[in-house]
N, C-alpha and C. Protein backbone atom coordinates (compact mmCIF):
# COMPACT_ATOMS: atom_id res chain seq x y z
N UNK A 1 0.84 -1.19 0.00
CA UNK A 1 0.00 0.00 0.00
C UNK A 1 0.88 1.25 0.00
N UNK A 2 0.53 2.42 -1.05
CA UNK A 2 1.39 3.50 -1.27
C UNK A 2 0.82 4.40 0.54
N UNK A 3 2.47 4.75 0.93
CA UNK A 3 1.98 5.80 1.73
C UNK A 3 1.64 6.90 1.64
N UNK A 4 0.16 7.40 2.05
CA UNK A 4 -0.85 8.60 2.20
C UNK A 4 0.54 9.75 1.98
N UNK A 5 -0.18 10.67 1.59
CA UNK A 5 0.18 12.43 1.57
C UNK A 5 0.00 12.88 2.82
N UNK A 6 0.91 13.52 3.70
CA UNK A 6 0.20 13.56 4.62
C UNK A 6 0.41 15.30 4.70
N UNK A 7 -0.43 16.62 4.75
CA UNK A 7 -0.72 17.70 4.73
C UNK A 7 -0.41 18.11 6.72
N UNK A 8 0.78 18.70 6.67
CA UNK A 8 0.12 19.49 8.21
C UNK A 8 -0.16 20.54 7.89
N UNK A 9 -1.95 21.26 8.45
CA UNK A 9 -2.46 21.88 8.59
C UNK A 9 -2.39 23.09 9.86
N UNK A 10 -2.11 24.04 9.73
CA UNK A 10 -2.17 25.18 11.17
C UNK A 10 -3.78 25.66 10.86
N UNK A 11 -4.16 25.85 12.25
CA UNK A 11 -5.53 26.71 12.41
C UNK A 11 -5.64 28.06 12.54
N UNK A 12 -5.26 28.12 13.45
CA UNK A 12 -5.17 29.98 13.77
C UNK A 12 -4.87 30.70 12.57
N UNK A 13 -5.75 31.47 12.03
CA UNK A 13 -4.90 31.92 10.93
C UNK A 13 -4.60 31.49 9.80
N UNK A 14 -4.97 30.14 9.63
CA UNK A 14 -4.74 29.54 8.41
C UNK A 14 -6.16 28.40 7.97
N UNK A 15 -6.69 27.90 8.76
CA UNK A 15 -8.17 27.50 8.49
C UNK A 15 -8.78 28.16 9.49
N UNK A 16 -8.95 29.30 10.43
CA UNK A 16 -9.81 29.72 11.27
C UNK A 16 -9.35 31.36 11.32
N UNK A 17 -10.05 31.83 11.42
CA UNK A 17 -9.72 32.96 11.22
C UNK A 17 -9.86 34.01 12.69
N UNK A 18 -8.51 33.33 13.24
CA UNK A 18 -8.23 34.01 14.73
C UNK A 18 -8.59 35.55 14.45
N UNK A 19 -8.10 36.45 14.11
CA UNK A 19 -8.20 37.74 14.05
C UNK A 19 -9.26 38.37 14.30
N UNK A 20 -9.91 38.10 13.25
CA UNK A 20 -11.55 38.77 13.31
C UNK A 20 -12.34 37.84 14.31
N UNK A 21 -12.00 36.53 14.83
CA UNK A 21 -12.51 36.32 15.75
C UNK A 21 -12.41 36.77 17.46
N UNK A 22 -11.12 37.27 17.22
CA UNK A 22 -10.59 37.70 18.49
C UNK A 22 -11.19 39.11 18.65
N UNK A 23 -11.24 40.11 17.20
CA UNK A 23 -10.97 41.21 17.42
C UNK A 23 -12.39 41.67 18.18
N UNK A 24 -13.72 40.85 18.26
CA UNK A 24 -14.51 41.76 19.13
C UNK A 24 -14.12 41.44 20.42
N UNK A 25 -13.70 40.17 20.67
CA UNK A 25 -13.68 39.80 22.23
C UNK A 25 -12.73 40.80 22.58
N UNK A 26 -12.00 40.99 22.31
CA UNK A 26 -10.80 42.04 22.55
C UNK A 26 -11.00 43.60 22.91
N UNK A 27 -11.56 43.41 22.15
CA UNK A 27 -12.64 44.76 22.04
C UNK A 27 -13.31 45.28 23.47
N UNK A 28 -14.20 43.91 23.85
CA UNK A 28 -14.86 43.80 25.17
C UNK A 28 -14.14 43.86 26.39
N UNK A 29 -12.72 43.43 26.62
CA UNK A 29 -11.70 42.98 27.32
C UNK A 29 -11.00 44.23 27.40
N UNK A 30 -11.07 45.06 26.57
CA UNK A 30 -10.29 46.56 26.27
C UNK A 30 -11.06 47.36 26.96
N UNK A 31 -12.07 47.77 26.38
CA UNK A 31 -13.05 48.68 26.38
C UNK A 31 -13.41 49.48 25.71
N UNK A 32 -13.11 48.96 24.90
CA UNK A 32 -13.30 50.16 23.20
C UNK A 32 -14.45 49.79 22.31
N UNK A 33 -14.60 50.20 21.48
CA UNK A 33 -15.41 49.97 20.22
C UNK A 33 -14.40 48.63 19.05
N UNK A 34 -14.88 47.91 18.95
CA UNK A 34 -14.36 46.97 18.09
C UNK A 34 -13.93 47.75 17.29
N UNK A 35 -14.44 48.68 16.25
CA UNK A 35 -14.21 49.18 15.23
C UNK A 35 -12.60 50.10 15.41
N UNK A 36 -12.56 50.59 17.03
CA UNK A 36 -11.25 51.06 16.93
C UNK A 36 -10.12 50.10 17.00
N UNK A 37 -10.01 48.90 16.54
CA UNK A 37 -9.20 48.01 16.59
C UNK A 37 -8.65 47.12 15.49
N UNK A 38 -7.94 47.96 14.59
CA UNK A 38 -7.56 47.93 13.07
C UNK A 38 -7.44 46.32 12.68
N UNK A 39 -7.89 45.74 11.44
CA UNK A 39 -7.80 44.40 10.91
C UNK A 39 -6.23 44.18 10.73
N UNK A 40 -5.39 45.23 10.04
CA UNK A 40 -4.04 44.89 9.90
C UNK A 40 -3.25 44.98 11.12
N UNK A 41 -2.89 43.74 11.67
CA UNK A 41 -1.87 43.84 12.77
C UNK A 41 -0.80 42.75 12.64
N UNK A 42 -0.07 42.91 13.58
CA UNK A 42 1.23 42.08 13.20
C UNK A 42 1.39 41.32 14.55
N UNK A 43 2.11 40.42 14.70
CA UNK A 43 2.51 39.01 15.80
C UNK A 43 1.74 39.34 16.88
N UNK A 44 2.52 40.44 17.58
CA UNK A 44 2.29 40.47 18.91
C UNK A 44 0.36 41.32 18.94
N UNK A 45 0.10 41.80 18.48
CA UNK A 45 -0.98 42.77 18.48
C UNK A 45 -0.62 44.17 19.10
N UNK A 46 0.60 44.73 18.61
CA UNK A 46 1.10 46.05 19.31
C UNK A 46 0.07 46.86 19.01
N UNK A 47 -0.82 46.91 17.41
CA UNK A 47 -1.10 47.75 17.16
C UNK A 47 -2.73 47.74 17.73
N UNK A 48 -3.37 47.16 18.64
CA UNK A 48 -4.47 46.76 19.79
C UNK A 48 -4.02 47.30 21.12
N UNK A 49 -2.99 47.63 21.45
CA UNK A 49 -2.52 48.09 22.72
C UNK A 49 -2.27 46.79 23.87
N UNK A 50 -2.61 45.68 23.48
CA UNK A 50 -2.68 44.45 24.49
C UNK A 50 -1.85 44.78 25.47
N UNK A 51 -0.76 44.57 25.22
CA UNK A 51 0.69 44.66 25.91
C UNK A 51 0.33 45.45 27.00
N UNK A 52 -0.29 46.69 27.00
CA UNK A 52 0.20 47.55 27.67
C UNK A 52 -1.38 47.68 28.79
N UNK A 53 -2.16 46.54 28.27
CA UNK A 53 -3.26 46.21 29.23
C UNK A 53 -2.73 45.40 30.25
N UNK A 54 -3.52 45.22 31.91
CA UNK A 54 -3.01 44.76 32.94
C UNK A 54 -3.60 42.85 32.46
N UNK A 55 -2.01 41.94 32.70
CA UNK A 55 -1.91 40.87 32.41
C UNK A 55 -1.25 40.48 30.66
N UNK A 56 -1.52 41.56 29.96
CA UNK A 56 -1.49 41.60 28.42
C UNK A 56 -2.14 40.56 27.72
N UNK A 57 -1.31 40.15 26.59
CA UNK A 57 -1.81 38.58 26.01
C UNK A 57 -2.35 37.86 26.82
N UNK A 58 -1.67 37.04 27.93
CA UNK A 58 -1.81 35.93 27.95
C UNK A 58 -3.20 35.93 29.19
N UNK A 59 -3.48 36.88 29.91
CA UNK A 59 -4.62 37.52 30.15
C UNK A 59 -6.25 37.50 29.04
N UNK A 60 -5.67 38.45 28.23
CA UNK A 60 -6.77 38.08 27.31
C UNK A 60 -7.05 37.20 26.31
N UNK A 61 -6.19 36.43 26.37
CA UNK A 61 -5.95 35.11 25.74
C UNK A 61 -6.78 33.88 26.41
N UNK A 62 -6.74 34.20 27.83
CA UNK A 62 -7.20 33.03 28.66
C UNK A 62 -9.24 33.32 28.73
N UNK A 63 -8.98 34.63 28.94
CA UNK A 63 -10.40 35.00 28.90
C UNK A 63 -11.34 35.03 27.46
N UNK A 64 -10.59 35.03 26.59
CA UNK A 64 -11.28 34.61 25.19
C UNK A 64 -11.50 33.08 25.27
N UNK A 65 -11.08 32.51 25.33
CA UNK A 65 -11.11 30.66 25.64
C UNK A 65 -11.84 30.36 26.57
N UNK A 66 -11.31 30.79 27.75
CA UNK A 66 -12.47 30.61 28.79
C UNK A 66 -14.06 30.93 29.34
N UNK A 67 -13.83 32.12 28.62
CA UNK A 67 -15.28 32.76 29.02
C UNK A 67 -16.16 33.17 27.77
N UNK A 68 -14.88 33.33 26.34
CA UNK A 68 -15.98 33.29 25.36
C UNK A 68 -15.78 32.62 24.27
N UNK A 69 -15.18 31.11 24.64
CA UNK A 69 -15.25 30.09 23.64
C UNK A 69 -14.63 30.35 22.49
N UNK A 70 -13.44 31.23 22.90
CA UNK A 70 -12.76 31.43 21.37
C UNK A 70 -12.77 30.33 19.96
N UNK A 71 -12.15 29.30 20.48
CA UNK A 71 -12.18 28.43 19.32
C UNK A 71 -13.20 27.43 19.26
N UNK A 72 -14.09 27.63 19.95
CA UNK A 72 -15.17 27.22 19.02
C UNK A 72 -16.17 27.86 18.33
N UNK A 73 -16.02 29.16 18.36
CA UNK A 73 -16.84 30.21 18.06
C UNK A 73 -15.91 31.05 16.75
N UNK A 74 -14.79 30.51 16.32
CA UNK A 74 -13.96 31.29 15.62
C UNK A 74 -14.80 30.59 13.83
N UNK A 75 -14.70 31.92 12.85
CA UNK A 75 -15.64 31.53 11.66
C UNK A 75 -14.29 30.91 10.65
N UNK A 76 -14.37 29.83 9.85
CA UNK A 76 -13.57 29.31 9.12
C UNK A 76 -13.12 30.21 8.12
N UNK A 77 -11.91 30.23 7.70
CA UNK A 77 -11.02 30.64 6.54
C UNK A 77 -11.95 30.66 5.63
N UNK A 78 -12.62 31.16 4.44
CA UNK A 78 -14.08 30.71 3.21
C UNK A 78 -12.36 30.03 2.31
N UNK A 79 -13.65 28.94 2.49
CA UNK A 79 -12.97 27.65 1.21
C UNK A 79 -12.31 26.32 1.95
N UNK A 80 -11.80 26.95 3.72
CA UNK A 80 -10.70 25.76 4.33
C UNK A 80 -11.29 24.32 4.14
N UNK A 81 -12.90 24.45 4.71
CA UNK A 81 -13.56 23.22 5.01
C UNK A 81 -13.74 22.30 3.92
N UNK A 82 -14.53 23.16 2.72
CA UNK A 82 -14.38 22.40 1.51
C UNK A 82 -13.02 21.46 0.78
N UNK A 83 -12.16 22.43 0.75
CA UNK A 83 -11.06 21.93 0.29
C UNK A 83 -10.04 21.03 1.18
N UNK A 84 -10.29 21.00 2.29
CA UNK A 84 -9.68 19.87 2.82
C UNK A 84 -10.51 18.93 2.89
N UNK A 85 -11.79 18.62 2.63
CA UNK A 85 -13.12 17.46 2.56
C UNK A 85 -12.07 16.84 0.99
N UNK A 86 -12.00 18.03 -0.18
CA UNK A 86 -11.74 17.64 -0.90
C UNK A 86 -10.45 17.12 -1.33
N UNK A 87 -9.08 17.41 -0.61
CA UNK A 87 -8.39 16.64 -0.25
C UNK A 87 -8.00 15.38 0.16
N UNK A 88 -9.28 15.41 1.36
CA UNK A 88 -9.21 13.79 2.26
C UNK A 88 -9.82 12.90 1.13
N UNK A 89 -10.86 13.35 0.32
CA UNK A 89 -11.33 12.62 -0.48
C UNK A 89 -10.09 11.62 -1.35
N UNK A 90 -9.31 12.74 -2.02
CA UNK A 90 -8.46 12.41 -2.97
C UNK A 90 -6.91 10.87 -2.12
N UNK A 91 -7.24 11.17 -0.92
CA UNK A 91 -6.61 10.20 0.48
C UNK A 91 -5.26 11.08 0.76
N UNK A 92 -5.19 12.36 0.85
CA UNK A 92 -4.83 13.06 1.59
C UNK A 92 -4.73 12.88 3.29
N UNK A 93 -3.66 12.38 3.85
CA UNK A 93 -4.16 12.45 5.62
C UNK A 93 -3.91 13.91 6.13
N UNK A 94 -5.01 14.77 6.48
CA UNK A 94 -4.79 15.93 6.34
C UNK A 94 -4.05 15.61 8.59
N UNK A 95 -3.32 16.34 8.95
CA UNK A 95 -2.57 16.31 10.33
C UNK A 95 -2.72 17.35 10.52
N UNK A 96 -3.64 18.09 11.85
CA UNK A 96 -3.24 19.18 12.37
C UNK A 96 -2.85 19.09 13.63
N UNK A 97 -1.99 20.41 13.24
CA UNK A 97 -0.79 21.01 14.14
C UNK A 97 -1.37 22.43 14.48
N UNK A 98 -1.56 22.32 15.99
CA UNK A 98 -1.76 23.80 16.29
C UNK A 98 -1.26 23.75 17.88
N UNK A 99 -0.73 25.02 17.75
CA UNK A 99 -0.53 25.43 19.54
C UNK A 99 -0.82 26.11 20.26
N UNK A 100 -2.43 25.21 20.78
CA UNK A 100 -2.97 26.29 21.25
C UNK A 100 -3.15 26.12 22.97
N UNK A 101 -1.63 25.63 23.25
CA UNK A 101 -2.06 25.06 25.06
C UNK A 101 -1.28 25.76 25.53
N UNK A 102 -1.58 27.39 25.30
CA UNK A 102 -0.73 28.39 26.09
C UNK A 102 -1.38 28.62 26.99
N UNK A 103 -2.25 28.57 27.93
CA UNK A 103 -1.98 28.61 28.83
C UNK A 103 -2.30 27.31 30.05
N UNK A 104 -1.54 27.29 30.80
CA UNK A 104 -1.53 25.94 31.42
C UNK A 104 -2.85 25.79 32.62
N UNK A 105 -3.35 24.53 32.91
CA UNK A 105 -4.51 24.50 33.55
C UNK A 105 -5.55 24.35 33.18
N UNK A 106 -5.72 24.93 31.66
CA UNK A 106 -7.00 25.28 30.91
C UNK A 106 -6.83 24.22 29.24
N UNK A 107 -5.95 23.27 29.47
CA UNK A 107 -6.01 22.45 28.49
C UNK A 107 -6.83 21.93 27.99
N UNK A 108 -7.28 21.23 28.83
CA UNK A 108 -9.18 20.33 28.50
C UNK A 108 -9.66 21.06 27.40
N UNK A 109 -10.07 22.89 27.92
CA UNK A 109 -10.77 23.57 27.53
C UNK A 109 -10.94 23.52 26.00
N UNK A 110 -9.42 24.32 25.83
CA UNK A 110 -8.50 24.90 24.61
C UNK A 110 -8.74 23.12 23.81
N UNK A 111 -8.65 21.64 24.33
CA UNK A 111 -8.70 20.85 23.16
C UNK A 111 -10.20 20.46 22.77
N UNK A 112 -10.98 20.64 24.04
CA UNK A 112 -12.32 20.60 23.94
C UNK A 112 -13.04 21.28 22.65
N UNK A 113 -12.55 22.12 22.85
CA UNK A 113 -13.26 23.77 21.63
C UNK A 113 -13.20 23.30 20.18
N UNK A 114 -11.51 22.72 20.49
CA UNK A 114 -10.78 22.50 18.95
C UNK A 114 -11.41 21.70 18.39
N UNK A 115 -11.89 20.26 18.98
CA UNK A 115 -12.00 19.40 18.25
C UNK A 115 -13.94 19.24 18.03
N UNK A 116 -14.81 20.24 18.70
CA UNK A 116 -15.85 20.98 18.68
C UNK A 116 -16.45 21.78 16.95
N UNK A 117 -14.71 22.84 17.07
CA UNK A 117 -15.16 23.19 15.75
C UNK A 117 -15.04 22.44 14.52
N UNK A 118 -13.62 21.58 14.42
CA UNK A 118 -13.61 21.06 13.94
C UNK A 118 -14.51 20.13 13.43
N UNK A 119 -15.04 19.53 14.37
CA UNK A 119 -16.17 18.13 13.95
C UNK A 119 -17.51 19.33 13.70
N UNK A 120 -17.68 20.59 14.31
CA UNK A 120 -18.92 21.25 13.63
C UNK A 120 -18.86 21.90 12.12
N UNK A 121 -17.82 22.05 11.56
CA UNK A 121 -17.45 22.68 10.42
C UNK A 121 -16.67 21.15 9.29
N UNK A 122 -17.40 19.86 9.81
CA UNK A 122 -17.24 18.64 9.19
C UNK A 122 -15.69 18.94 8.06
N UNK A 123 -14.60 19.09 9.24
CA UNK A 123 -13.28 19.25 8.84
C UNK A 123 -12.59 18.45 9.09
N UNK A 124 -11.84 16.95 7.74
CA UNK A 124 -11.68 15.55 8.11
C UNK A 124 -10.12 15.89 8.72
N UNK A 125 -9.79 15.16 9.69
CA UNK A 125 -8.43 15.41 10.38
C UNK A 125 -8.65 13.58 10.14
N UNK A 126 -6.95 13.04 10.12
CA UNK A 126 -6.47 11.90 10.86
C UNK A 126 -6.05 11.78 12.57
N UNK A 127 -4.73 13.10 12.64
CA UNK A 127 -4.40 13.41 13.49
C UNK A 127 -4.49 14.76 14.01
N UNK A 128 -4.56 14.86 15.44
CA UNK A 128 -4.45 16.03 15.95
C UNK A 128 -3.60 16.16 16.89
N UNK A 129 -2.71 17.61 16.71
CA UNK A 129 -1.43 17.50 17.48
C UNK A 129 -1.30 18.76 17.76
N UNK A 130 -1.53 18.83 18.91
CA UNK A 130 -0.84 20.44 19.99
C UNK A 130 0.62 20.41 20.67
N UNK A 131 1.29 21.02 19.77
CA UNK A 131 2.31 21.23 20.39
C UNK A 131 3.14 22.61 19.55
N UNK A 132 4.32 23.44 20.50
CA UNK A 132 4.61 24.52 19.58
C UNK A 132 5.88 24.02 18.18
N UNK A 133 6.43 22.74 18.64
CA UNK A 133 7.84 22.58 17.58
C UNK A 133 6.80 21.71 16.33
N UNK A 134 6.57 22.61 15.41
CA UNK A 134 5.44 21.87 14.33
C UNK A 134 6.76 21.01 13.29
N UNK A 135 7.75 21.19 13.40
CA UNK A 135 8.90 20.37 12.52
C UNK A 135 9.06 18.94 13.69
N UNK A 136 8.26 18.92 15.04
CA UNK A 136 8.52 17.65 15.50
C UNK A 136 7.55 16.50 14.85
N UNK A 137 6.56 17.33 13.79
CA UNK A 137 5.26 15.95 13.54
C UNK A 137 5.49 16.06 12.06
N UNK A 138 6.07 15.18 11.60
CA UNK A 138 5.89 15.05 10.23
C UNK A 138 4.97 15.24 9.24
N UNK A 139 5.32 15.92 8.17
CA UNK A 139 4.45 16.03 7.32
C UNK A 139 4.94 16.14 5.53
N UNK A 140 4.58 15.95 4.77
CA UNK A 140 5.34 16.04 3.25
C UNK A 140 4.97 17.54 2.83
N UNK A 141 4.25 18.59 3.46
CA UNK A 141 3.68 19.65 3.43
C UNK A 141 3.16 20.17 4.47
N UNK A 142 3.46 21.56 4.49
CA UNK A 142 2.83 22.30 5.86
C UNK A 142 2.34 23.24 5.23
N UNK A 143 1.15 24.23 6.37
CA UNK A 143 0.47 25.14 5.58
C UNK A 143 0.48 26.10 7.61
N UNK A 144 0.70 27.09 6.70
CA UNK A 144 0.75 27.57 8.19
C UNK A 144 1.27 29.84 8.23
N UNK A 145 0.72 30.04 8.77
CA UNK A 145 1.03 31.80 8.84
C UNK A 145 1.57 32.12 9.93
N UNK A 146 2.51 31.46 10.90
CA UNK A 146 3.05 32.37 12.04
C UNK A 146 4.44 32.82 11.47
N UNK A 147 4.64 33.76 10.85
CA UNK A 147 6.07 33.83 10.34
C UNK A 147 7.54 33.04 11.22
N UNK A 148 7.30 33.08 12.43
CA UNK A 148 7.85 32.29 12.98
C UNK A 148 8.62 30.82 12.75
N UNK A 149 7.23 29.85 12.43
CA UNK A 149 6.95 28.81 12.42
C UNK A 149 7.68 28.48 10.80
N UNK A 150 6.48 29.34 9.97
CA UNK A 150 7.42 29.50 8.73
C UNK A 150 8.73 29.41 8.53
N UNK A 151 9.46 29.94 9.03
CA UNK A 151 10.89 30.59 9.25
C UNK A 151 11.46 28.86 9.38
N UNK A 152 10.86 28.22 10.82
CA UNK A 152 11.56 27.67 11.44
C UNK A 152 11.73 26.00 10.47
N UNK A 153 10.55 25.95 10.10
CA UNK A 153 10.07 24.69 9.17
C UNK A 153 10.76 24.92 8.00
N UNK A 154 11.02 25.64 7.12
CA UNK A 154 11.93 26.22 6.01
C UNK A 154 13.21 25.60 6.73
N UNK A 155 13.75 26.67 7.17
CA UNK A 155 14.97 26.43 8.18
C UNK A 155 15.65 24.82 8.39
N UNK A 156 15.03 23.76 8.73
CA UNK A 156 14.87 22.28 8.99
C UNK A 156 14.26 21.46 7.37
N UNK A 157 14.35 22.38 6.29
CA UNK A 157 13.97 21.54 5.02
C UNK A 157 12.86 21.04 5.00
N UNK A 158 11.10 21.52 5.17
CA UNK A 158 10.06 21.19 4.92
C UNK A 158 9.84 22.06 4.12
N UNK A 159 9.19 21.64 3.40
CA UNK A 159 8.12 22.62 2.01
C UNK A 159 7.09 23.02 2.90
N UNK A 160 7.05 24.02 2.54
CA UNK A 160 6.06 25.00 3.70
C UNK A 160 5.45 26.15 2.93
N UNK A 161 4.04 26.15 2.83
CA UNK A 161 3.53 27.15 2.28
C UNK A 161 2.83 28.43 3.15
N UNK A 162 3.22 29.39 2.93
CA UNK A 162 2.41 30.40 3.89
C UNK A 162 1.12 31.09 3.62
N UNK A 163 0.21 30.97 4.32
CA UNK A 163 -1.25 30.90 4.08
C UNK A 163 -1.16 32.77 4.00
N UNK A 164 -1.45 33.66 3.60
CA UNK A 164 -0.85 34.83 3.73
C UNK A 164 -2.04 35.60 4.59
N UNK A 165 -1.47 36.86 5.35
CA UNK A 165 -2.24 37.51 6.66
C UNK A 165 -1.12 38.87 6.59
N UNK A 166 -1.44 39.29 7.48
CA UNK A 166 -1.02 40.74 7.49
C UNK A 166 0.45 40.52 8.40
N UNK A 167 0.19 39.66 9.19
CA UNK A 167 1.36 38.94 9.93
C UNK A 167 2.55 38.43 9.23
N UNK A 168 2.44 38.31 7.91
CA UNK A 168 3.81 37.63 7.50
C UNK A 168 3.93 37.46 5.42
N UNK A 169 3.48 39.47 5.31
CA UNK A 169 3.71 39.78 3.92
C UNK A 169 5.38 39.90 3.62
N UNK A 170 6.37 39.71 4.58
CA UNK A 170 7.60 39.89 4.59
C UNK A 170 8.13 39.14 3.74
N UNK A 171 7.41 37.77 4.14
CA UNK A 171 8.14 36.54 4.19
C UNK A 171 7.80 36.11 2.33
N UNK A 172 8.85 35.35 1.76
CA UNK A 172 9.21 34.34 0.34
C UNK A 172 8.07 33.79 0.48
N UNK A 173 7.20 33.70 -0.84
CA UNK A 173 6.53 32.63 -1.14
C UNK A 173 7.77 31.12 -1.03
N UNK A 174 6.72 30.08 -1.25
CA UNK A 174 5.59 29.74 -1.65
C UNK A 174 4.82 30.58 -0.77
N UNK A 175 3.38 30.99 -1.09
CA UNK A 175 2.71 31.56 -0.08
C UNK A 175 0.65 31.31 -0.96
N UNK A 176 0.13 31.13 -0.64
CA UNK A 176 -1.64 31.37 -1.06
C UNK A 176 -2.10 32.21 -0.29
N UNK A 177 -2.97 32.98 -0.94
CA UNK A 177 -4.12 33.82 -1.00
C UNK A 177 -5.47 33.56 -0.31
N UNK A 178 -5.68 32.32 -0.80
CA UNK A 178 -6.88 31.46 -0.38
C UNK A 178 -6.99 30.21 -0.68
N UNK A 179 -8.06 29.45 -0.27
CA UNK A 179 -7.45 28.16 0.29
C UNK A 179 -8.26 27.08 -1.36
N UNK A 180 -8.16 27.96 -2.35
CA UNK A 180 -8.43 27.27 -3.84
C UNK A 180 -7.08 27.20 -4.70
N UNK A 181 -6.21 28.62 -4.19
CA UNK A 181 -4.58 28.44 -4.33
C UNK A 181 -3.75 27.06 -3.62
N UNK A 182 -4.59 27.27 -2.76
CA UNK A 182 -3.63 26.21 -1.60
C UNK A 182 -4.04 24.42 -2.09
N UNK A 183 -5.39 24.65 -2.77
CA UNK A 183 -5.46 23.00 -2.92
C UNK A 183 -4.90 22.68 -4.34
N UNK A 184 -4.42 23.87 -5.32
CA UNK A 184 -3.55 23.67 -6.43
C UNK A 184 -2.03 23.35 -6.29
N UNK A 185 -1.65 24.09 -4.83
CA UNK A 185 -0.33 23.81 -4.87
C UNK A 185 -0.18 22.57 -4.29
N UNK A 186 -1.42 22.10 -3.25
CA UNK A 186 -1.01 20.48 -2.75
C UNK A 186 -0.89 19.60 -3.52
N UNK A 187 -1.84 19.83 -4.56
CA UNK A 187 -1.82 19.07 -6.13
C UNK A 187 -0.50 18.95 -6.54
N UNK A 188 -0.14 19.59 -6.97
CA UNK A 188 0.99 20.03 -7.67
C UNK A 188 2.07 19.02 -7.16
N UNK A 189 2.38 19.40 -5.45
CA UNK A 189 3.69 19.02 -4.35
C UNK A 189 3.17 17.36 -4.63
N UNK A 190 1.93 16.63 -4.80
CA UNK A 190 1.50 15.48 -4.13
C UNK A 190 2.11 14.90 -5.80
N UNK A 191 2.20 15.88 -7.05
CA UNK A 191 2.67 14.91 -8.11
C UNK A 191 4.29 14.99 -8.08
N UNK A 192 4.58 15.64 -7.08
CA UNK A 192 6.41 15.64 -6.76
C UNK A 192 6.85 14.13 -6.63
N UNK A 193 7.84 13.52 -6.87
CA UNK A 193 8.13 12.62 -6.48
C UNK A 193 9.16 12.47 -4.71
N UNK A 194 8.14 11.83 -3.96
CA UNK A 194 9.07 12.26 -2.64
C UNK A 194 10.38 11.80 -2.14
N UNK A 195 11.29 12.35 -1.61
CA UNK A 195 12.33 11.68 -1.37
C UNK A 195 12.77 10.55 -0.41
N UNK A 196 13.41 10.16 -0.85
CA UNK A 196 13.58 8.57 -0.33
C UNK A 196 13.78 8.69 1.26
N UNK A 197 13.48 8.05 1.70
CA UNK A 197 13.40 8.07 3.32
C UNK A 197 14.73 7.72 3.90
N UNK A 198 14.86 8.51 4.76
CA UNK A 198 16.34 8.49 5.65
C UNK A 198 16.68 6.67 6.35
N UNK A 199 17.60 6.51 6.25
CA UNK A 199 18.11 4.85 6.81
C UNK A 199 18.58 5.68 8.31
């Protein structure tokens, strides 16, 4: 039996669309008007003021999850769900990789949510994997926007495509637009011939 394709997938940002999901809770947590809280921002959210709120991130990080169901309430990427249905179809093992167990104590929660939206937005996973080193779970392809992560997966020789966001216009393609780009280039990588496996 030929071995599966196997796709790692990131969420935040790349099938879920953290931003605009965050940006009202944030909003609420601030005290502002959503609307004063610009769509273009970069890593940290300097340009939201977080930082300089009492606890910062990881404060309103905990209280979006905890009290208003961030990720299960976050609206999909338009196109993610389809096109990874249509992937798995093709026997794609689509693997996601996300890290979202920042903060400690509240794990249950944060995997509870995940695998909530996921199964409500009928999004086929094999595996699911929380952890932050995404070059520790194999994959023949990654898809992912933390420039970071990007950086780091490049860096270690994975083909890595960057799902593109305001967070990481810096960075070298490969990169998609949207996720009808993204199921051309899996196409494409899946008629690559892969390289022979390490002894």
């Amino acid at each position: 039996m030929a071995t599966p394709f196997v796709l790692g997938v990131d969420l935040d940002g790349t099938c879920a669309d953290f931003y605009g999901g965050l940006r009202p809770i944030a909003a609420e947590w601030l005290g502002v008007p959503p609307e004063s809280l610009g769509t273009e921002v970069t890593w940290d959210l300097p340009e939201w003021g977080v930082a300089q709120a009492p606890g910062g991130y990881p404060k309103l990080h905990q209280f979006a999850v905890t009290q208003r169901d961030l990720f299960r309430v976050l609206k999909p990427m338009p196109g993610a769900p389809q096109v990874l249905r249509r992937l798995s179809d093709m026997g794609v093992r689509i693997r996601i990789i996300t890290h979202r167990l920042l903060i400690k104590n509240f794990h249950r929660v944060a995997v509870q949510q995940t695998v909530d939206w996921l199964d409500g937005h009928d999004i086929p996973y094999w595996d699911l994997c929380f952890l932050a080193d995404k070059s520790a779970v194999g994959a023949d392809l990654y898809i992912e926007d933390s420039p970071r992560n990007v950086e780091q997966l490049r860096r270690e020789g994975h083909p890595t495509i960057v799902f593109t966001s305001s967070t990481n216009r810096h960075l070298p393609g490969p990169r998609a637009d949207t996720w009808g780009e993204v199921f051309g280039m899996v196409v494409a990588q899946m008629a690559q011939p892969k390289p022979p496996a390490a002894r």
